[in-house]
C-alpha atoms as a PDB file:
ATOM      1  CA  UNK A   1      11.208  -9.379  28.451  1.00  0.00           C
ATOM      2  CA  UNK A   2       9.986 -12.693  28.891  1.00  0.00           C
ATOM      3  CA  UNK A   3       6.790 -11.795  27.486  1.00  0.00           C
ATOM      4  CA  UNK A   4       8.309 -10.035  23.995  1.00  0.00           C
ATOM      5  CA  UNK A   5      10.535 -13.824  23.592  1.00  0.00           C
ATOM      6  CA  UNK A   6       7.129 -15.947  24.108  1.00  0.00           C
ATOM      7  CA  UNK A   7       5.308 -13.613  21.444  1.00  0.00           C
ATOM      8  CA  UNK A   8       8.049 -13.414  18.988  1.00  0.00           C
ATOM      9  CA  UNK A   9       8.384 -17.266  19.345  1.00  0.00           C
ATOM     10  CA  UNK A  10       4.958 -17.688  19.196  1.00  0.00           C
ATOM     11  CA  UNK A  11       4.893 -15.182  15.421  1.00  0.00           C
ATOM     12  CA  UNK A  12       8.099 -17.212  14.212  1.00  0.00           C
ATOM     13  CA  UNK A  13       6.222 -20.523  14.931  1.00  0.00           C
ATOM     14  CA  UNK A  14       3.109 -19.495  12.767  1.00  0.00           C
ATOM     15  CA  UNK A  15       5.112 -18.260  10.096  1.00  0.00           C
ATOM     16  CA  UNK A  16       7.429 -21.306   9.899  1.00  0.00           C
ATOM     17  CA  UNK A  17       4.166 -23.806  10.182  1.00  0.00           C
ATOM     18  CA  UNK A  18       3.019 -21.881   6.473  1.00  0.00           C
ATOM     19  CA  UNK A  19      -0.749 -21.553   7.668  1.00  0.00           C
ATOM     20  CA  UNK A  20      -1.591 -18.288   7.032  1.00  0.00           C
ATOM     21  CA  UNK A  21      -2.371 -17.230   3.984  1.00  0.00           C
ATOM     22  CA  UNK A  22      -2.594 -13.939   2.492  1.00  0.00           C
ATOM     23  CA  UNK A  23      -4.567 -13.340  -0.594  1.00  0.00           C
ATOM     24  CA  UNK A  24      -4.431  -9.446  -0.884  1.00  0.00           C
ATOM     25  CA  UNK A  25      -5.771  -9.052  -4.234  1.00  0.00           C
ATOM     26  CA  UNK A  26      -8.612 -10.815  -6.279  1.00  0.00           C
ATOM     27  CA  UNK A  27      -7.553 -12.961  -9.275  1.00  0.00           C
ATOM     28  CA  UNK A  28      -9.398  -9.772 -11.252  1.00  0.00           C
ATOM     29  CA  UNK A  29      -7.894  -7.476  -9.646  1.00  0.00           C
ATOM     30  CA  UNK A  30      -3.827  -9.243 -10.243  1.00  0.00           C
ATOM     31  CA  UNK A  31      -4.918  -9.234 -14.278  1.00  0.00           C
ATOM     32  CA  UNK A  32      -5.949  -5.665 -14.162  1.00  0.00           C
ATOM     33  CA  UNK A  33      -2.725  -4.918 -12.566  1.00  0.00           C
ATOM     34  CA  UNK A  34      -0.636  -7.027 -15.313  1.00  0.00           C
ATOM     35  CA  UNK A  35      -2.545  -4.956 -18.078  1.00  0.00           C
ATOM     36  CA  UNK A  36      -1.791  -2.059 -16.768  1.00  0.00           C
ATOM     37  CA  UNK A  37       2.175  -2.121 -16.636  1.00  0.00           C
ATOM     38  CA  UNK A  38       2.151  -3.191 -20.419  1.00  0.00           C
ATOM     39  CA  UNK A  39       2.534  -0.214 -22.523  1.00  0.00           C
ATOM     40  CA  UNK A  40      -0.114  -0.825 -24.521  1.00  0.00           C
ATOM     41  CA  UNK A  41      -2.773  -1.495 -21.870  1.00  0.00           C
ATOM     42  CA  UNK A  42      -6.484  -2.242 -23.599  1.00  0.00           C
ATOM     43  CA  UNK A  43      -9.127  -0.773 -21.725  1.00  0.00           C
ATOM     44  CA  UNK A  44     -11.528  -3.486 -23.498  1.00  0.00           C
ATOM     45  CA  UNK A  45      -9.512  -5.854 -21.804  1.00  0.00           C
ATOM     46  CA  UNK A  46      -9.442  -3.999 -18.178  1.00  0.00           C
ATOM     47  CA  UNK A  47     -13.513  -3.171 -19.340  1.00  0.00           C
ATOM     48  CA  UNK A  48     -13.935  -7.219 -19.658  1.00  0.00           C
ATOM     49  CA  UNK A  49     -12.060  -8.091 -16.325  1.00  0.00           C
ATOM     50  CA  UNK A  50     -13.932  -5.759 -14.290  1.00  0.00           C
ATOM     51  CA  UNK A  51     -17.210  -6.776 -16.065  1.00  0.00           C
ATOM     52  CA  UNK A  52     -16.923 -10.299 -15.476  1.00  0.00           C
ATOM     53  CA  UNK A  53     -16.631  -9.583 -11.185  1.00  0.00           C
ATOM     54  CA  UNK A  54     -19.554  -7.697 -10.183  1.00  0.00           C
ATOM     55  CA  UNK A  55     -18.477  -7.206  -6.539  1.00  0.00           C
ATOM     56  CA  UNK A  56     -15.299  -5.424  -7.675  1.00  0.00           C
ATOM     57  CA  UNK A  57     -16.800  -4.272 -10.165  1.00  0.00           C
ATOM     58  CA  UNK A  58     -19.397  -2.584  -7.854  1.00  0.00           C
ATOM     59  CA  UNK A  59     -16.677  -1.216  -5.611  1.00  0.00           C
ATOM     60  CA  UNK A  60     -15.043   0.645  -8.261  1.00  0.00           C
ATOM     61  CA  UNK A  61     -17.867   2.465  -9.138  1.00  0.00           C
ATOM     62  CA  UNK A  62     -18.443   3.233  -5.703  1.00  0.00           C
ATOM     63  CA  UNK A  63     -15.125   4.920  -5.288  1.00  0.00           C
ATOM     64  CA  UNK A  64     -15.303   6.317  -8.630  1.00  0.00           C
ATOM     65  CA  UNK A  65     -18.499   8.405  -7.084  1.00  0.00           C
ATOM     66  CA  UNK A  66     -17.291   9.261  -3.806  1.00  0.00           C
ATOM     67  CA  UNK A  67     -16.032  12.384  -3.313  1.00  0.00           C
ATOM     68  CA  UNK A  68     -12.515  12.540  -4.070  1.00  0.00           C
ATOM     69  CA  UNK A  69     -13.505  11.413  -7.750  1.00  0.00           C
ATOM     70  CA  UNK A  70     -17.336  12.920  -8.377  1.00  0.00           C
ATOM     71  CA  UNK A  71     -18.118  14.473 -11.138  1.00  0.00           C
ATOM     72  CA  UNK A  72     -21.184  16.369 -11.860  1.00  0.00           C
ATOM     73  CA  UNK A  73     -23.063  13.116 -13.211  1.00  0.00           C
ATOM     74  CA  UNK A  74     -23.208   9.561 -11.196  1.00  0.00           C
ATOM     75  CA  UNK A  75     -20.832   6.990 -13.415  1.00  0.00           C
ATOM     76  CA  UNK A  76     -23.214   3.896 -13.305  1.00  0.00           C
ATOM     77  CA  UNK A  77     -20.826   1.705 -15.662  1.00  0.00           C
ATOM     78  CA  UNK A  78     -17.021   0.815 -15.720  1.00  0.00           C
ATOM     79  CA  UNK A  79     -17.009   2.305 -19.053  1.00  0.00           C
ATOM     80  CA  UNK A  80     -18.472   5.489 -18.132  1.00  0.00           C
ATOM     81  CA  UNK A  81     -15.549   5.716 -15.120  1.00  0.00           C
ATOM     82  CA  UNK A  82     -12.813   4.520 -17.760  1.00  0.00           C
ATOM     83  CA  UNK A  83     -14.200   7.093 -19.744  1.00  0.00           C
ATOM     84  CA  UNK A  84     -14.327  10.385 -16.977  1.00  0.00           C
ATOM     85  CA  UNK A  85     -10.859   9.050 -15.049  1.00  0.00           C
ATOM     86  CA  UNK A  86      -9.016   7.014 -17.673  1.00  0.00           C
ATOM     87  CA  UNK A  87      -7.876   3.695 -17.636  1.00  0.00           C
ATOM     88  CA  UNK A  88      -5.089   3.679 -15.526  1.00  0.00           C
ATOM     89  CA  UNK A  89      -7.002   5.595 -12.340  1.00  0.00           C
ATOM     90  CA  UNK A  90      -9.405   3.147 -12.572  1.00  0.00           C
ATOM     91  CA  UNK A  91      -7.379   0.488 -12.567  1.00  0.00           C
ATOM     92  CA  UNK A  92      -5.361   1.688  -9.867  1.00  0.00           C
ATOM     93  CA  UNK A  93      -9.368   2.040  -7.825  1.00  0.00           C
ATOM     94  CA  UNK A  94      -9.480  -1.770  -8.879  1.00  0.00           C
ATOM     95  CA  UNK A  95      -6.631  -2.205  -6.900  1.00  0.00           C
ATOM     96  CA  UNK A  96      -7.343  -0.229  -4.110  1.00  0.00           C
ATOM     97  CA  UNK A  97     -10.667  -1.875  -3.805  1.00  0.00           C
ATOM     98  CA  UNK A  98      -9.381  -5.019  -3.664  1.00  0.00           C
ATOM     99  CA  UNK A  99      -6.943  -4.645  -1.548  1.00  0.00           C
ATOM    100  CA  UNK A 100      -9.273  -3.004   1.439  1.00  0.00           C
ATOM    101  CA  UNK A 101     -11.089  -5.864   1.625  1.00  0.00           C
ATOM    102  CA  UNK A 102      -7.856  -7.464   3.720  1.00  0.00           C
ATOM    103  CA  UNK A 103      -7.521  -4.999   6.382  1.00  0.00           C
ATOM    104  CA  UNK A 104      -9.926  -6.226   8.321  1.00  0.00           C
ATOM    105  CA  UNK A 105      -9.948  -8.085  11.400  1.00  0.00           C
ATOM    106  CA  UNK A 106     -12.984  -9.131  13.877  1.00  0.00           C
ATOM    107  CA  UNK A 107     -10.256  -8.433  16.736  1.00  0.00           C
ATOM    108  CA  UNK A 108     -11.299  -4.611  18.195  1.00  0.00           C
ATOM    109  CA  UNK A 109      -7.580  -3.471  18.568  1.00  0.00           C
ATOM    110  CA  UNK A 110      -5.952  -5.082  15.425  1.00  0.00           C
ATOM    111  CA  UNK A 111      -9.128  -3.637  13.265  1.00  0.00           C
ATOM    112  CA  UNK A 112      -7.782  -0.228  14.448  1.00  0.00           C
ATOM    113  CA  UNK A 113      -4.193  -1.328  14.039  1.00  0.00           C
ATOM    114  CA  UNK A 114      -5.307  -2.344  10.126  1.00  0.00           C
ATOM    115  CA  UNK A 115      -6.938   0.521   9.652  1.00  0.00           C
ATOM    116  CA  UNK A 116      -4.108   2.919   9.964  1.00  0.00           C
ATOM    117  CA  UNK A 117      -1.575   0.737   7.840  1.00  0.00           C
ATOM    118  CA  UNK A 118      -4.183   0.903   5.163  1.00  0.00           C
ATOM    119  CA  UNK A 119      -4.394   4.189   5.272  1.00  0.00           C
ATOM    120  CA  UNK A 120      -0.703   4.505   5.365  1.00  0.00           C
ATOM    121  CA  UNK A 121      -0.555   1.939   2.422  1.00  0.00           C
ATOM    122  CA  UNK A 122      -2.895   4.059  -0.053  1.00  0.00           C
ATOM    123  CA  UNK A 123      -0.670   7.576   1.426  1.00  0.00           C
ATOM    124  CA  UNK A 124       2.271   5.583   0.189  1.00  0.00           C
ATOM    125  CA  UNK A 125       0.720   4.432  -3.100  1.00  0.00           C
ATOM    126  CA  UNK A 126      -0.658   7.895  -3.548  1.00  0.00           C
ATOM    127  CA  UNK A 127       2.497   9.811  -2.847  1.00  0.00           C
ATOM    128  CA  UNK A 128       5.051   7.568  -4.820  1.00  0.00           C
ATOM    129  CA  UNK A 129       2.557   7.862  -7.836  1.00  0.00           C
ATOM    130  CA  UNK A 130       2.158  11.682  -7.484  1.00  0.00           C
ATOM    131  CA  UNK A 131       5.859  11.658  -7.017  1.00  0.00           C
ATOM    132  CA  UNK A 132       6.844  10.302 -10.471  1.00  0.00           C
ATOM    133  CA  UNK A 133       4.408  12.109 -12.398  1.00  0.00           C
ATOM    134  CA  UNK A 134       6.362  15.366 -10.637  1.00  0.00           C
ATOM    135  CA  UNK A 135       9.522  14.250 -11.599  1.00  0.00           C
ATOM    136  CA  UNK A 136       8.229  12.903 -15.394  1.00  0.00           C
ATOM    137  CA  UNK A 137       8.702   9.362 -14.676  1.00  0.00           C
ATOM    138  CA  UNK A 138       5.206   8.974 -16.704  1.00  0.00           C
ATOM    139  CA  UNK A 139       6.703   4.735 -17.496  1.00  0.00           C
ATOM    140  CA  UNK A 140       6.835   4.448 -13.639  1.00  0.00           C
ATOM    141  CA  UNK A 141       3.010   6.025 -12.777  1.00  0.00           C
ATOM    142  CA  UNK A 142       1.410   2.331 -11.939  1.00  0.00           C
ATOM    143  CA  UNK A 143       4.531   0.705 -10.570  1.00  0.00           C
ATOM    144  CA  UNK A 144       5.407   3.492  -8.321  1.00  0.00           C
ATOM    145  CA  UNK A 145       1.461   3.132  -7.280  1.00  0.00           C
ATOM    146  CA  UNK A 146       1.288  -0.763  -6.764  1.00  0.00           C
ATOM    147  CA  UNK A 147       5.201  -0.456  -4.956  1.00  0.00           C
ATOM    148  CA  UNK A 148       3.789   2.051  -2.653  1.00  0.00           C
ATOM    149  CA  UNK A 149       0.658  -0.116  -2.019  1.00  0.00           C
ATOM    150  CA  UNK A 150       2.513  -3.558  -1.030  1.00  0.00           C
ATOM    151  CA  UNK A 151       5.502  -2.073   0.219  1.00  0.00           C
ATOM    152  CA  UNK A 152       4.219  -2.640   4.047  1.00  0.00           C
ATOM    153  CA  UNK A 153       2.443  -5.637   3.099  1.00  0.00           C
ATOM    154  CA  UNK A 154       4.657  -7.692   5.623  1.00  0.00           C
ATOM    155  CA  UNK A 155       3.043  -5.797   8.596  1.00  0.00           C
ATOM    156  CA  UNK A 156      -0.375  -6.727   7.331  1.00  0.00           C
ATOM    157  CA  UNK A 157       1.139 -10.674   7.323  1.00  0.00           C
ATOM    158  CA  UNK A 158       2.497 -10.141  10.434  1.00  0.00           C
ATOM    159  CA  UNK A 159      -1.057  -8.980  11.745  1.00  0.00           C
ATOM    160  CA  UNK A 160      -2.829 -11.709   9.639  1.00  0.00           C
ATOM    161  CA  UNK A 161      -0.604 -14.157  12.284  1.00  0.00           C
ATOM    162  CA  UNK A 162      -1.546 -12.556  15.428  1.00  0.00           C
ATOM    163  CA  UNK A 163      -4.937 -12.474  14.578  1.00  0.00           C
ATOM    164  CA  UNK A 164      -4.932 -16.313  14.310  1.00  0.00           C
ATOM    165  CA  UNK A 165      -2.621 -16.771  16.717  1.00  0.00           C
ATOM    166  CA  UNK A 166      -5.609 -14.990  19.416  1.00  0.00           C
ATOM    167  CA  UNK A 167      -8.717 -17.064  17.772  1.00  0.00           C
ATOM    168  CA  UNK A 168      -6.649 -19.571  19.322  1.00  0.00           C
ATOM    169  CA  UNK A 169      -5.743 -18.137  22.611  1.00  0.00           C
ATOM    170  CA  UNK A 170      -7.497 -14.798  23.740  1.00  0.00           C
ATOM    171  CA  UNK A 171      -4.699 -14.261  26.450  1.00  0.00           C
ATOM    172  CA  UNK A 172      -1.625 -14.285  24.166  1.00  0.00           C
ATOM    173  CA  UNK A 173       0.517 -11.991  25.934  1.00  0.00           C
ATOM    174  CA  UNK A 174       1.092  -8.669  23.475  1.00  0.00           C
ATOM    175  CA  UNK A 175       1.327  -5.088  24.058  1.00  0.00           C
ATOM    176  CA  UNK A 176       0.520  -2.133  21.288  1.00  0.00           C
ATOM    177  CA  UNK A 177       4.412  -1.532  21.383  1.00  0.00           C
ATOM    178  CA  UNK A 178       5.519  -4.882  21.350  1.00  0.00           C
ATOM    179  CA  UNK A 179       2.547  -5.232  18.006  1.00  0.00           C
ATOM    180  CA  UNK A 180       4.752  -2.313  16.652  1.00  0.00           C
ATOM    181  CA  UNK A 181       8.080  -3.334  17.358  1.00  0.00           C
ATOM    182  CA  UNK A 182       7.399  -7.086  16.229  1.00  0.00           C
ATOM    183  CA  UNK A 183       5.882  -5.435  13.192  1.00  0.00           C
ATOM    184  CA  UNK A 184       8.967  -3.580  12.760  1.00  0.00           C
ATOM    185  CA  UNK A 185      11.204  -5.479  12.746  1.00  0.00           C
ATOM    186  CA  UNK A 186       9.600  -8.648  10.499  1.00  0.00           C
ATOM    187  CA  UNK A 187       8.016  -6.978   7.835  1.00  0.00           C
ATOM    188  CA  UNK A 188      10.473  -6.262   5.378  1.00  0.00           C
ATOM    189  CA  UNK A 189      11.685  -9.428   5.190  1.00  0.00           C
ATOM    190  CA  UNK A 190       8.245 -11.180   5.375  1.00  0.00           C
ATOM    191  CA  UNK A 191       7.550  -8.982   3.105  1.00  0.00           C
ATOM    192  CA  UNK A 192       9.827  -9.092   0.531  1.00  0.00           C
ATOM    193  CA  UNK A 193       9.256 -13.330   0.631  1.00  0.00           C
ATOM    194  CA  UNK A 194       5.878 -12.286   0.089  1.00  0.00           C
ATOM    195  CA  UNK A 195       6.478 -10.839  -3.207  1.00  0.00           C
ATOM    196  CA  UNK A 196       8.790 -14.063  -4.309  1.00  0.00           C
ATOM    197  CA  UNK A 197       6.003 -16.044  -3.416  1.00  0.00           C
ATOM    198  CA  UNK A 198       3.279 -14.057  -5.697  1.00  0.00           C
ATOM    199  CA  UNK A 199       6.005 -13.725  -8.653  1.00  0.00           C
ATOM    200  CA  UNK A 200       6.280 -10.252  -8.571  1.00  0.00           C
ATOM    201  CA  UNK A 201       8.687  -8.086 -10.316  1.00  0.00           C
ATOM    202  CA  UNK A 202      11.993  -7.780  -9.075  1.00  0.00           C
ATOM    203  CA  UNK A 203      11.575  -4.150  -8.121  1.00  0.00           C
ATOM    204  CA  UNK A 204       8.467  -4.642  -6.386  1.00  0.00           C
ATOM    205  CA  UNK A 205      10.334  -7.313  -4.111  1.00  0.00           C
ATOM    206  CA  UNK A 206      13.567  -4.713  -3.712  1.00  0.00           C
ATOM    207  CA  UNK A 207      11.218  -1.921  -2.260  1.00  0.00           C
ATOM    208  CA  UNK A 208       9.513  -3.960   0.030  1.00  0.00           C
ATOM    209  CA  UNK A 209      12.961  -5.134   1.201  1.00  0.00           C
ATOM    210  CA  UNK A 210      15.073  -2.119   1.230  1.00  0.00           C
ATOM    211  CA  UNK A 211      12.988   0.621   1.988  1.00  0.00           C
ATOM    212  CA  UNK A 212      13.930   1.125   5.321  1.00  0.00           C
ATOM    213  CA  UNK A 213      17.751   0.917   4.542  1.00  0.00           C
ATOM    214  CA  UNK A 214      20.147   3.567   5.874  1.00  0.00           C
ATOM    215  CA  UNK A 215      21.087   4.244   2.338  1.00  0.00           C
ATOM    216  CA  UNK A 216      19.158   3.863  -0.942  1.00  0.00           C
ATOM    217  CA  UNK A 217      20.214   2.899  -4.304  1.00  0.00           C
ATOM    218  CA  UNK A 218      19.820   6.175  -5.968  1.00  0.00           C
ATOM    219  CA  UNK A 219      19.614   4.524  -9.721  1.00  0.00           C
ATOM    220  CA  UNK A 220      16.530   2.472  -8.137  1.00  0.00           C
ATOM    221  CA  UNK A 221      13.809   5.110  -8.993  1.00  0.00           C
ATOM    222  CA  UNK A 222      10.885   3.088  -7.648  1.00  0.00           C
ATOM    223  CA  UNK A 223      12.692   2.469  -4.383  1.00  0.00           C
ATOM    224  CA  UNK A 224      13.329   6.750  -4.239  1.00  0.00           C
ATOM    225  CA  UNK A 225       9.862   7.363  -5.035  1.00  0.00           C
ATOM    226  CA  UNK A 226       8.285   4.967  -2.736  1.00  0.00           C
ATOM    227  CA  UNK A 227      10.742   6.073   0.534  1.00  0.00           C
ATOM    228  CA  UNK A 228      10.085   9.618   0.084  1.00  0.00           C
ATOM    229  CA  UNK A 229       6.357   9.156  -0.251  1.00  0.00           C
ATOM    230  CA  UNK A 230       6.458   6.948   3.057  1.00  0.00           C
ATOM    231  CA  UNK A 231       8.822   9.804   4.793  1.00  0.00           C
ATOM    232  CA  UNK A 232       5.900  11.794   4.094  1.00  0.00           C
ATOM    233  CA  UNK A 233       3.135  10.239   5.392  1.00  0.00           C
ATOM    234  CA  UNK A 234       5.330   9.728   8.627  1.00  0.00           C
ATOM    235  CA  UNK A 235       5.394  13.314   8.903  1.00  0.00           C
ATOM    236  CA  UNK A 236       2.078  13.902   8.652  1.00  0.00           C
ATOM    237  CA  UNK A 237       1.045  11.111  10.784  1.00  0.00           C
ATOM    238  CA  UNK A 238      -0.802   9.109   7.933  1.00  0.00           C
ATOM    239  CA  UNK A 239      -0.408   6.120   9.144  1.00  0.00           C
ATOM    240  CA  UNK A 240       0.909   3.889  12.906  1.00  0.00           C
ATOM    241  CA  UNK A 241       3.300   6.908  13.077  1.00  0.00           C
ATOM    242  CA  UNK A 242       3.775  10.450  13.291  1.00  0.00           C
ATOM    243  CA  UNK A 243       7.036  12.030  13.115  1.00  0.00           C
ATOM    244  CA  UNK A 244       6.595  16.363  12.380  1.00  0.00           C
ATOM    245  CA  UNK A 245      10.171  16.939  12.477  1.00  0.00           C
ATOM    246  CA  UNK A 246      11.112  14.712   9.359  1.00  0.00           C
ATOM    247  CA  UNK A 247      12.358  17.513   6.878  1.00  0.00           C
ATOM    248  CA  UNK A 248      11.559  16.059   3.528  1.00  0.00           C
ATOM    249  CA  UNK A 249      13.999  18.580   1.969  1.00  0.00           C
ATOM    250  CA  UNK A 250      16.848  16.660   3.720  1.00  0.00           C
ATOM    251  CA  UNK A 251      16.177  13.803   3.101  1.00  0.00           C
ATOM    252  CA  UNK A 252      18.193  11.763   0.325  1.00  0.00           C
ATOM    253  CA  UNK A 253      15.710  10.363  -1.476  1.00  0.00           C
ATOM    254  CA  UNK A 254      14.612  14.137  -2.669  1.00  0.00           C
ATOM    255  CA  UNK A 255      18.353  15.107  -3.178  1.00  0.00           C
ATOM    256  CA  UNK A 256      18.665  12.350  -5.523  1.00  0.00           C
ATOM    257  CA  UNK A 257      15.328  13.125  -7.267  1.00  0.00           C
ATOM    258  CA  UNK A 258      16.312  16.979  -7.860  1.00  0.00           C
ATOM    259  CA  UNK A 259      12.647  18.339  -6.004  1.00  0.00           C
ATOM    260  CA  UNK A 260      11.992  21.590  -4.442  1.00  0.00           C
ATOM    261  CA  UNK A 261      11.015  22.734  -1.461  1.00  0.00           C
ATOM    262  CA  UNK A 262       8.072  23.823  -3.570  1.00  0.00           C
ATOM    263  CA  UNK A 263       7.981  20.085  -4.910  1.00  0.00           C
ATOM    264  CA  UNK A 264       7.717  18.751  -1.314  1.00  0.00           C
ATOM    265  CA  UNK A 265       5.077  21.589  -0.003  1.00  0.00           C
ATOM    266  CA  UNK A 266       2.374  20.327  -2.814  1.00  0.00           C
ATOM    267  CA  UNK A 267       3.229  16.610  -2.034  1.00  0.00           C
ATOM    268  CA  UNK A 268       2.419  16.982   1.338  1.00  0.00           C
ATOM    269  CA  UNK A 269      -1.008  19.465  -0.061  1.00  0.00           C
ATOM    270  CA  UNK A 270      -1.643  16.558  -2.127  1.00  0.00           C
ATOM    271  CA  UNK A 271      -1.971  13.770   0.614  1.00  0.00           C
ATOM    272  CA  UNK A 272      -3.361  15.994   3.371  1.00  0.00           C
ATOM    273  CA  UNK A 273      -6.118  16.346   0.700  1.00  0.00           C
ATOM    274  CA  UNK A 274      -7.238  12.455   0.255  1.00  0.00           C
ATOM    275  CA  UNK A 275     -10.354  11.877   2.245  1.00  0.00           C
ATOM    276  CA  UNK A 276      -9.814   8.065   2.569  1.00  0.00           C
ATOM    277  CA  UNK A 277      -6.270   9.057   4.737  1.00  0.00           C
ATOM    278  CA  UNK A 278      -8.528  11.209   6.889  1.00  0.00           C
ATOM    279  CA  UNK A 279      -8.578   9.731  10.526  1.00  0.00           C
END
C-alpha cells in the first residue's frame, strides 16, 4: 500500500510540474487530419502535405505495401497510393504512421506495455471506423477513426511520465498491476485535458472522457461507435486486456446502434484479420 501512494504521488507530481510533453502526431500529419474531416477534402492538398515530409511520407508508402494493403503492383508515390486506396485510407495510414512513432520507450517492460496499447489503439480506430460505415454513418468514417485512435491516449501520457520518472530513478517502486491500475484510473481524465490542450473537437475530448462511463449518451454516435469497438478488442484480447466473456450483443452501445448478431460476428472477423493487431 505504501508503495501504490509513493508511485501515484510520484505520477501526480510529474504531471502537475507540466514536463512531459506529448507530441503524438507530426505537424503534417495534424493538417492531413484537418483536411480530411472537411467535406470537401483535396487530395492535391493531402498529395502536397505528404510530399513536403519525406519520412512520413516514406512510411505511408511502406504501409500502403505491406500486406494488409498490397496490391499486385508496388505503389512507389503518394499519388499512386491515393490513387489504389483513396484519399481518406491514406490519410488515415498518415495518421497511423505518425502516431507509432510515440509508442516507444528504451525501458524493456514499458516498450512491451506500449506495444499492446498501440495495438489496442489502431483495434479501436479500426473497429469504430468499420463500425460506422456498417451502420451508414459515411460523415462519421474519419472521426470515428481518429476518436478510436486517441481515445486511450491518456495511458500513453501516463506511460510517457513513468518512463521519465525511471531515467531518473531506476528503482521507482512499480508493479505491472499497479502500471495498470494507475493507468486506469488517470487516463481518461489526462486524457480528455489532453485533447483541450491540442484544440480538438469537442467530441473527440467527450470520448476520451466518457468512454468508460456506466452509461453512454446514446445521441453521441462517436462515443457508441468508439465503446463498442473498444468492447471488442477487450474480448478478443487486442490490447493490455482480454475479457472472452464480454457479449457484444448485450452490450448497450449495439442496442442503441440497431446491429446484429451477424453485425457483431464480422466486426470481430474484421479485427481478428489486421496483421498489425497480431501479437
Amino acid at each position: 500500500m505504501e508503495n501504490s501512494s509513493s508511485f501515484l504521488d510520484s505520477i501526480n507530481r510529474a504531471m502537475a510540474e507540466g514536463t512531459v510533453v506529448l507530441p503524438v502526431f507530426s505537424a503534417s500529419a495534424l493538417k492531413v487530419q484537418r483536411e480530411l474531416v472537411k467535406k470537401d477534402a483535396d487530395t492535391r492538398v493531402v498529395e502536397s502535405i505528404l510530399a513536403g515530409d519525406q519520412s512520413l511520407s516514406s512510411q505511408v508508402l511502406q504501409m500502403a505495401n505491406s500486406a494488409f494493403y498490397k496490391g499486385l503492383v508496388e505503389v512507389k508515390t503518394v499519388r499512386a497510393a491515393i490513387i489504389r486506396l483513396g484519399l481518406q485510407e491514406v490519410g488515415r495510414i498518415a495518421l497511423l504512421a505518425s502516431a507509432r512513432n510515440q509508442f516507444r520507450s528504451r525501458d524493456r517492460e514499458l516498450n512491451v506495455v506500449m506495444k499492446k496499447l498501440w495495438q489496442h489503439s489502431v483495434g479501436c480506430a479500426m473497429g469504430a471506423r468499420w463500425l460506422a460505415n456498417r451502420c451508414q454513418f459515411a460523415d462519421l468514417e474519419t472521426n470515428a477513426f481518429f476518436a478510436g485512435l486517441l481515445h486511450d491516449i491518456g495511458k500513453l501520457f501516463v506511460l510517457m511520465v513513468v518512463d521519465r520518472l525511471r531515467e531518473k530513478d531506476g528503482n521507482l517502486p512499480v508493479t505491472h498491476s499497479l502500471l495498470l491500475e494507475t493507468m486506469d484510473s488517470l487516463h481518461c481524465l489526462q486524457g480528455e485535458q489532453l485533447m483541450r490542450q491540442w484544440n480538438m473537437p469537442e467530441d473527440y475530448c467527450l470520448v476520451a472522457r466518457d468512454h468508460h462511463q456506466l452509461e453512454a449518451d446514446h445521441r453521441n454516435h462517436l462515443l457508441l461507435l468508439v465503446r463498442l469497438a473498444n468492447s471488442a478488442c477487450h474480448k478478443l484480447g487486442i490490447g493490455l486486456k482480454k475479457d472472452e466473456r464480454i457479449l457484444l450483443s448485450g452490450r448497450e452501445e449495439a442496442q442503441a446502434l440497431t446491429l446484429r448478431d451477424i453485425d457483431l460476428a464480422e466486426l470481430e472477423i474484421h479485427l481478428e484479420d489486421i496483421p498489425a493487431l497480431s501479437s
